[in-house]
Protein backbone atom coordinates (compact mmCIF):
# COMPACT_ATOMS: atom_id res chain seq x y z
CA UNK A 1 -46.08 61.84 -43.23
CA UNK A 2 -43.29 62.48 -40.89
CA UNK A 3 -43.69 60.55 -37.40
CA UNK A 4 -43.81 62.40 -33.74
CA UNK A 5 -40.75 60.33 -33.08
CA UNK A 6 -38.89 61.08 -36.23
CA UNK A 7 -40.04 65.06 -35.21
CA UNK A 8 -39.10 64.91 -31.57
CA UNK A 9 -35.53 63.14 -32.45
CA UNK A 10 -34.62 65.87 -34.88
CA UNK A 11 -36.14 68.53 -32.50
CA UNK A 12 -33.63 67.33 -29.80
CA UNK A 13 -30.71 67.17 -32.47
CA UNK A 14 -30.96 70.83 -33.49
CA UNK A 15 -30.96 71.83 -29.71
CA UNK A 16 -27.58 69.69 -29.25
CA UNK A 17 -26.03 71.21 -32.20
CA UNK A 18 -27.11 74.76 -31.03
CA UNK A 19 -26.26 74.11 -27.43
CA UNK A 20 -22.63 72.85 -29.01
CA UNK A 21 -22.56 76.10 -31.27
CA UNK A 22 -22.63 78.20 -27.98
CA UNK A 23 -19.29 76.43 -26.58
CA UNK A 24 -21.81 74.15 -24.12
CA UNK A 25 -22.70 70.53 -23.85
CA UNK A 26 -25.37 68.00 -21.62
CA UNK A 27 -23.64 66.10 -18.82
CA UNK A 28 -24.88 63.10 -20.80
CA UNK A 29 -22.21 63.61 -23.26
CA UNK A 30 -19.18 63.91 -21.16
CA UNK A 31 -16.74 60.61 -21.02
CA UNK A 32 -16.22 61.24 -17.10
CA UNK A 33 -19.91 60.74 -16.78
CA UNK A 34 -22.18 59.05 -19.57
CA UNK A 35 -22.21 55.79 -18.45
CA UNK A 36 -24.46 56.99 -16.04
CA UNK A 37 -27.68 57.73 -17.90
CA UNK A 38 -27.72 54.06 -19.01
CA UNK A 39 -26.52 52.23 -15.82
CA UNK A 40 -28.19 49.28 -14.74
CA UNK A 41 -27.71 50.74 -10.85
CA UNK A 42 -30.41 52.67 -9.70
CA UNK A 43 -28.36 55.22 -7.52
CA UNK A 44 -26.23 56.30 -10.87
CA UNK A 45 -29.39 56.98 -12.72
CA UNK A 46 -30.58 58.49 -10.04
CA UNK A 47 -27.84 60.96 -10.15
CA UNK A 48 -27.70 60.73 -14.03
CA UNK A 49 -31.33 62.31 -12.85
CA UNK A 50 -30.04 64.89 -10.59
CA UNK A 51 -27.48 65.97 -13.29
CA UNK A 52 -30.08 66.62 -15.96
CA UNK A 53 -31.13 69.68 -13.95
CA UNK A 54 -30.64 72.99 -15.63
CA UNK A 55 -29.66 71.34 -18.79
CA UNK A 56 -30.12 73.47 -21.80
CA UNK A 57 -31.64 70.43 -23.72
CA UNK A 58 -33.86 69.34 -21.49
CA UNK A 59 -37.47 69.29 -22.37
CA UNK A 60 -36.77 68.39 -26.51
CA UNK A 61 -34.81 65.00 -24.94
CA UNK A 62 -37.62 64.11 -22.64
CA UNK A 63 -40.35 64.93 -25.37
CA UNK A 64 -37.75 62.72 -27.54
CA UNK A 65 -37.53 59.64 -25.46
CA UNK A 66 -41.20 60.00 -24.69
CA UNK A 67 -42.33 60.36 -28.18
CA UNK A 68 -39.58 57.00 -28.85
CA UNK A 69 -41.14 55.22 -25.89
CA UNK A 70 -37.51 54.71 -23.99
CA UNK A 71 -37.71 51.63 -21.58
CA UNK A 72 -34.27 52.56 -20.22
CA UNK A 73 -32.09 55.24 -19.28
CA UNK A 74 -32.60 58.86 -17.87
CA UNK A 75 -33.74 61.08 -20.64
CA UNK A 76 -34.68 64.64 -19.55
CA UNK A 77 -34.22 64.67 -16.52
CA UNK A 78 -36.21 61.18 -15.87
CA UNK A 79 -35.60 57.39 -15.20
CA UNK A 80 -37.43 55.64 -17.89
CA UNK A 81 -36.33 52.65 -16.63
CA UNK A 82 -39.02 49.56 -16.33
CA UNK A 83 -38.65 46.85 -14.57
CA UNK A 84 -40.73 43.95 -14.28
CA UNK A 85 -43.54 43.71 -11.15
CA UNK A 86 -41.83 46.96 -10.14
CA UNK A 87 -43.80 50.40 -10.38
CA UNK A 88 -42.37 52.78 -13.44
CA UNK A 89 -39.37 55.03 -12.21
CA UNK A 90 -40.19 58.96 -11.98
């Protein structure tokens, strides 16, 4: 039996590759920017956050980092990042 992670991960790879087919890519993966979505400063995820808007992969990398219970790092347009005594991220 195939898990929801293992689904959700290869869900989120066929939208890259499509998304790549059409000529476009996520904000995540450009050099200029990536370091973002997995900064330890809360202002550059938040824009990391604020980038994810009107990406074309969206909602399969949130389901994906959901279904992979992500601790850290904007997925999907959200901060999964948890921090100790401090209230989860949106």
């Amino acid at each position: 039996m195939t898990s929801p992670a293992l689904i959700a991960s290869e869900r989120l790879t066929r939208a890259l590759v499509d998304t790549a087919s059409r000529g476009l890519r996520a904000h995540c993966s450009d050099p200029t920017t990536s370091a973002l979505w997995l900064s330890e400063d809360e202002p550059e995820r938040a824009e990391a956050v604020r980038l994810c808007r009107g990406c074309p992969v969206i909602q399969p990398c949130r389901t994906a980092a959901t279904a992979n219970n992500e601790t850290f790092g904007v997925f999907g347009g959200k901060d999964f990042t948890r921090r100790p005594g401090k209230k989860k991220a949106a």
